[in-house]
N, C-alpha and C. Protein backbone atom coordinates (compact mmCIF):
# COMPACT_ATOMS: atom_id res chain seq x y z
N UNK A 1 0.83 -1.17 0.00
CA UNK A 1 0.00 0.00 0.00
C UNK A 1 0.88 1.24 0.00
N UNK A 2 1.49 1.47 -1.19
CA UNK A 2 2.84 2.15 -1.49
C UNK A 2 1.55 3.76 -1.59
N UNK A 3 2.15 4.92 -1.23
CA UNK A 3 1.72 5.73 -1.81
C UNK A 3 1.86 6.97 -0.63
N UNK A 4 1.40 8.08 -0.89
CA UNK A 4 1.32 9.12 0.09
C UNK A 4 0.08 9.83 0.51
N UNK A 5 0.19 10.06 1.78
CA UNK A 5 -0.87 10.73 2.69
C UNK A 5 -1.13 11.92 2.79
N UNK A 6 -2.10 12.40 2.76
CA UNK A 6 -2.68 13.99 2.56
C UNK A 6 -3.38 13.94 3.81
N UNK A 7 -3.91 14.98 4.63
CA UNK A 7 -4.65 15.39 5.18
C UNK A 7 -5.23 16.47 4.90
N UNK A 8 -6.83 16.41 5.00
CA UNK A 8 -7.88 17.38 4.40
C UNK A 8 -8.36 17.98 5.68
N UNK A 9 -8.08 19.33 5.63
CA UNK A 9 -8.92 19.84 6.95
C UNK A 9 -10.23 21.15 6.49
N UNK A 10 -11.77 20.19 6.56
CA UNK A 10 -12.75 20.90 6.22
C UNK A 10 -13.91 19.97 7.27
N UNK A 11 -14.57 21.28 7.80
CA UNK A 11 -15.86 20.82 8.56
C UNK A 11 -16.26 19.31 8.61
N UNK A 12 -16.77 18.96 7.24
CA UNK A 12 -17.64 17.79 6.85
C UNK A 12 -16.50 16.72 6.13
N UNK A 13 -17.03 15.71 6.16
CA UNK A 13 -16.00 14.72 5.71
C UNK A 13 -16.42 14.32 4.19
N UNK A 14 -14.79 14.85 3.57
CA UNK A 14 -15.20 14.49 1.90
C UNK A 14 -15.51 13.56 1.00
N UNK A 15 -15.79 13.17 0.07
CA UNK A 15 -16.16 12.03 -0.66
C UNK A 15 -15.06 11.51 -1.11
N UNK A 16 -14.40 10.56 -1.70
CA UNK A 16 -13.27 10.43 -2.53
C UNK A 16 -13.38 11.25 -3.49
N UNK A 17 -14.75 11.62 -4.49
CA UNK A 17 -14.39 12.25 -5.93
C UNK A 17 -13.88 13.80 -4.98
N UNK A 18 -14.71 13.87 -3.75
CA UNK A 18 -14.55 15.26 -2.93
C UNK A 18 -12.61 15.94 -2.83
N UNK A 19 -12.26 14.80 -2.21
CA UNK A 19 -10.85 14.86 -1.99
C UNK A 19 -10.21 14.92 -3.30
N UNK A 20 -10.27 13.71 -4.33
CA UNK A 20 -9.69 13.83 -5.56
C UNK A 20 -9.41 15.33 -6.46
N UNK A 21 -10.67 16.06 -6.11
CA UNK A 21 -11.06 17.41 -7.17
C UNK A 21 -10.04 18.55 -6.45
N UNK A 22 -9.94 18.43 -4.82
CA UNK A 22 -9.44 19.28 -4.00
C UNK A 22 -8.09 19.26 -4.26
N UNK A 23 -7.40 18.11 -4.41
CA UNK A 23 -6.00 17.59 -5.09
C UNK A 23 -5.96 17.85 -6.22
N UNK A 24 -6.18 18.46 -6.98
CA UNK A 24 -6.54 18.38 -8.67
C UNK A 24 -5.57 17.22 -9.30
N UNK A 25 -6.15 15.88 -8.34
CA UNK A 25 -5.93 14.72 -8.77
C UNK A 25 -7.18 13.68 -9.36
N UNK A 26 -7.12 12.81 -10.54
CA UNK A 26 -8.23 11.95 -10.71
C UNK A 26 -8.47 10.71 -9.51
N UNK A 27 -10.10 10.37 -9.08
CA UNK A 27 -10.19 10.13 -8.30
C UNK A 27 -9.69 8.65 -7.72
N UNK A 28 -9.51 8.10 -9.28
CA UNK A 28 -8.27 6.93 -9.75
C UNK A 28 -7.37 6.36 -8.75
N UNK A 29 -6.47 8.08 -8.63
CA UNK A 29 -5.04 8.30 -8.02
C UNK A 29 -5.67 8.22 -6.41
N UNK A 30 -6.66 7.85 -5.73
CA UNK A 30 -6.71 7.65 -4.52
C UNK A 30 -7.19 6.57 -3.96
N UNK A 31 -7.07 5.72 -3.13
CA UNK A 31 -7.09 4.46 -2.54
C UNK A 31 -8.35 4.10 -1.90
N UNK A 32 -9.11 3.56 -2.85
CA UNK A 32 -10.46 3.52 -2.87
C UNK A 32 -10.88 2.77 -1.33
N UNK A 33 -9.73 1.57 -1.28
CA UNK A 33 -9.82 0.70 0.05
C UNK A 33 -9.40 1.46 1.45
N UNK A 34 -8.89 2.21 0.98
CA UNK A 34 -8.19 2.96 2.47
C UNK A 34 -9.57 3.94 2.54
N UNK A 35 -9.90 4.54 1.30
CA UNK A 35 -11.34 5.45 1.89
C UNK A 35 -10.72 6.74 2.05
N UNK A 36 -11.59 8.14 2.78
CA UNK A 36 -11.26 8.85 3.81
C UNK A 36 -11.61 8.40 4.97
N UNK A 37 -10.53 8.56 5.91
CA UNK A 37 -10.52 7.92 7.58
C UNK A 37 -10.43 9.90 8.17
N UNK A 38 -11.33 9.95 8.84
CA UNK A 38 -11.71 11.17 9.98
C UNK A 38 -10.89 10.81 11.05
N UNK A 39 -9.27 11.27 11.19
CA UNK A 39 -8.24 11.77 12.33
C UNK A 39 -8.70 12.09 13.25
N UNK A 40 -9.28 13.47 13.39
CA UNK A 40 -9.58 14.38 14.64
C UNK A 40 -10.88 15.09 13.62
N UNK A 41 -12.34 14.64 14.16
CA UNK A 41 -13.57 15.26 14.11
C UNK A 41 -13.49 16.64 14.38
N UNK A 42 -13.12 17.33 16.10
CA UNK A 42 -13.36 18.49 15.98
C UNK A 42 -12.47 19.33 15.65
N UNK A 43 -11.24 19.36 14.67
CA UNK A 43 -10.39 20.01 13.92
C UNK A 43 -10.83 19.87 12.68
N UNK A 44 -12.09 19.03 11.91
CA UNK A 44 -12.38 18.52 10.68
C UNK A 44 -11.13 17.80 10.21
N UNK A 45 -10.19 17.02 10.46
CA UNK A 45 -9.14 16.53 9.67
C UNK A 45 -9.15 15.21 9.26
N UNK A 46 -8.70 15.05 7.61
CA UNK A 46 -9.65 13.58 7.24
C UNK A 46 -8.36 13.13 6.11
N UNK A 47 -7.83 11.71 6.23
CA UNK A 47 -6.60 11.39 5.46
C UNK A 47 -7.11 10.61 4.51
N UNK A 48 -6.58 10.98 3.59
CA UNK A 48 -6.34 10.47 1.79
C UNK A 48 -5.24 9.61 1.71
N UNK A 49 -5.22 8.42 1.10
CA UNK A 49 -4.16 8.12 0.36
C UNK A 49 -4.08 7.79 -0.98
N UNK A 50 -2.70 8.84 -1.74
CA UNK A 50 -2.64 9.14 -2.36
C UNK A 50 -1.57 8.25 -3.80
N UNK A 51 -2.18 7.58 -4.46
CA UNK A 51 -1.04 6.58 -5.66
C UNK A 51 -0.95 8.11 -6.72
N UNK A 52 -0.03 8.32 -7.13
CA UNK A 52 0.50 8.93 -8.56
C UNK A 52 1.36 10.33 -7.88
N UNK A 53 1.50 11.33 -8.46
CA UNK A 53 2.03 12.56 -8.52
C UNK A 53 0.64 13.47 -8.39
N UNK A 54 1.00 14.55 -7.40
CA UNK A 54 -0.14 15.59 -6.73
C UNK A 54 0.97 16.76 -6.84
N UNK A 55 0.10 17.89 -7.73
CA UNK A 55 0.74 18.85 -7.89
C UNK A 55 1.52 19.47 -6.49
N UNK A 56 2.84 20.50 -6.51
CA UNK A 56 2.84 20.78 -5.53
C UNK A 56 2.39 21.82 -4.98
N UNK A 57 1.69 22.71 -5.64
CA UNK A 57 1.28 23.73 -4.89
C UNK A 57 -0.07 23.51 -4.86
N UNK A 58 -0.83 23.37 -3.69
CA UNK A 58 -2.71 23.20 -3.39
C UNK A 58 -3.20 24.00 -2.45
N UNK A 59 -4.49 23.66 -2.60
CA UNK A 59 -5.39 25.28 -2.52
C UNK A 59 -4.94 24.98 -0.79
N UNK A 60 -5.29 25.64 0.02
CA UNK A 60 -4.85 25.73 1.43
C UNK A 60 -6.43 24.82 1.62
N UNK A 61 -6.16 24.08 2.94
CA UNK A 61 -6.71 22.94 3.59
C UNK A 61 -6.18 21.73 3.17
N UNK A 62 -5.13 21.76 3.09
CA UNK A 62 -4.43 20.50 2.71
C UNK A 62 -3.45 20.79 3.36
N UNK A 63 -2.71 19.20 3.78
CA UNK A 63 -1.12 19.31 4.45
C UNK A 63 -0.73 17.62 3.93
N UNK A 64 0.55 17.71 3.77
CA UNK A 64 1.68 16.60 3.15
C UNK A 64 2.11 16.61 2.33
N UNK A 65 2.78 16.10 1.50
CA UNK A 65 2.60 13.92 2.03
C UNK A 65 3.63 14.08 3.03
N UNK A 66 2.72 12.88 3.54
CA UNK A 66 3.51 12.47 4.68
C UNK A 66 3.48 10.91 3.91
N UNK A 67 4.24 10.24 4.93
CA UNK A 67 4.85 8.85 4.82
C UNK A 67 4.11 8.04 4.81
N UNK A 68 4.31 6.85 4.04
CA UNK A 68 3.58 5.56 4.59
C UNK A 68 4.05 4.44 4.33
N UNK A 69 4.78 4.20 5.64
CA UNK A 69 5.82 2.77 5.76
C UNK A 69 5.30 1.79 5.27
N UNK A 70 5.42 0.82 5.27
CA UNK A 70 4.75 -0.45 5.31
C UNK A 70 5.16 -1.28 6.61
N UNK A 71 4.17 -1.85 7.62
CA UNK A 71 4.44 -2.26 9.22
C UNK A 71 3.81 -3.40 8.45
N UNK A 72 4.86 -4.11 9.58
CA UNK A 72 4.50 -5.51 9.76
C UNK A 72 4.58 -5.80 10.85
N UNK A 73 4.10 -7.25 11.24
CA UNK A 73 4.62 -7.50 12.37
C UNK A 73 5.78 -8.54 13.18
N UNK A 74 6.02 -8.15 14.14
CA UNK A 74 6.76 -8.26 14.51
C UNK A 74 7.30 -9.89 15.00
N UNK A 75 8.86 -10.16 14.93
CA UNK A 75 8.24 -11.57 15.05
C UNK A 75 9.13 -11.81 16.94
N UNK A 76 7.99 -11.77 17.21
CA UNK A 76 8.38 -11.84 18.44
C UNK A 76 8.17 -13.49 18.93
N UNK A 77 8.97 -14.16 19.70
CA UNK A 77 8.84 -15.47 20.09
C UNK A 77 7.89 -15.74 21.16
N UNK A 78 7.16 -16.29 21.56
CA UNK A 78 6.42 -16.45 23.03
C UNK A 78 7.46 -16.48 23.92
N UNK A 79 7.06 -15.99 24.91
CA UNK A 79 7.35 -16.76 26.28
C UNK A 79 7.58 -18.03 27.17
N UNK A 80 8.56 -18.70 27.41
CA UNK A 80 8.22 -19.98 27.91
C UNK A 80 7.39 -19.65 29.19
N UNK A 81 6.30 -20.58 29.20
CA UNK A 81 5.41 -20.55 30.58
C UNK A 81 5.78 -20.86 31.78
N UNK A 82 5.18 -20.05 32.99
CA UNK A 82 5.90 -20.06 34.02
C UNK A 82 5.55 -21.74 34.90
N UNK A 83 6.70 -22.47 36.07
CA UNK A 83 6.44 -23.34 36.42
C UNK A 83 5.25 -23.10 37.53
N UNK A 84 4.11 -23.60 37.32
CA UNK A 84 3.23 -23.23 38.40
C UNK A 84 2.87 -24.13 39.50
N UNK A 85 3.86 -24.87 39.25
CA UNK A 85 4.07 -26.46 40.26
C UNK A 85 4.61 -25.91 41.27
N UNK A 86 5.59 -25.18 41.21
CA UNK A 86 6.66 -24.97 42.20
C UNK A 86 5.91 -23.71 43.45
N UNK A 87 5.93 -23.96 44.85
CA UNK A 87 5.37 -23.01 45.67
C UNK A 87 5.75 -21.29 46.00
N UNK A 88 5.00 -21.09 45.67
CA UNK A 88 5.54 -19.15 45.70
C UNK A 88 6.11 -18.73 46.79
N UNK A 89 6.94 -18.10 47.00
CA UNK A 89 7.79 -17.71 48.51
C UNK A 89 6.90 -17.10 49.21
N UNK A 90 5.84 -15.86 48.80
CA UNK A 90 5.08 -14.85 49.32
C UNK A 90 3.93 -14.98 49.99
N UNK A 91 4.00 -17.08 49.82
CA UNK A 91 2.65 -17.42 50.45
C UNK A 91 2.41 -18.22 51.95
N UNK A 92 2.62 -17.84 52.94
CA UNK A 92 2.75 -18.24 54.07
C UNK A 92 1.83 -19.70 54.20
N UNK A 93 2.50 -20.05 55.24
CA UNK A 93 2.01 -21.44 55.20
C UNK A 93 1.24 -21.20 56.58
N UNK A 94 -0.15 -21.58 56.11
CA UNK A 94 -1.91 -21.04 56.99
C UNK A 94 -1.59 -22.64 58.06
N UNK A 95 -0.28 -23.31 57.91
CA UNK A 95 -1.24 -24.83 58.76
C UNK A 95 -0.71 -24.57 59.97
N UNK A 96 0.28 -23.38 60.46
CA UNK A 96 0.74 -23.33 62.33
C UNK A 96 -0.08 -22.11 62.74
């Protein structure tokens, strides 16, 4: 999911063709699966992602690109489980 991130900051949350026209990008060039995702509601701020070339100069309410790594995860090993046979020091012995 190679591409770059815009953030749209307007009241209401835009459509894709909404965002696309604001970018004077086709609506093509934006990531139909990613959608617009609403950041922060009461700032109106709503992220695009963006496949192709986006002019660089745009109308103001826009900010980026910003980045978009690709995360994976991590390969972390389990834990070996603890012995729960063995008696805990912290537990006094109730039989004197």
């Amino acid at each position: 999911m190679a591409g770059q991130i815009f953030t749209i900051e307007r009241p209401d949350k835009p459509t894709l063709a909404e965002a696309a026209a604001a970018l004077h990008v086709a609506v093509e060039a934006l990531d139909a699966k990613f959608g617009v995702i609403t950041v922060d509601p009461r700032r109106g701020l709503h992220t695009v992602l963006v496949h192709g070339e986006v002019p660089e100069e745009l109308a103001s309410g826009f900010s980026g690109p910003y980045s978009n790594p690709r995360i994976e995860p991590a390969n972390v090993q389990a834990a070996e489980p603890a012995d729960e046979s063995a008696e805990s020091p912290d537990v006094a012995d109730s039989s004197t």
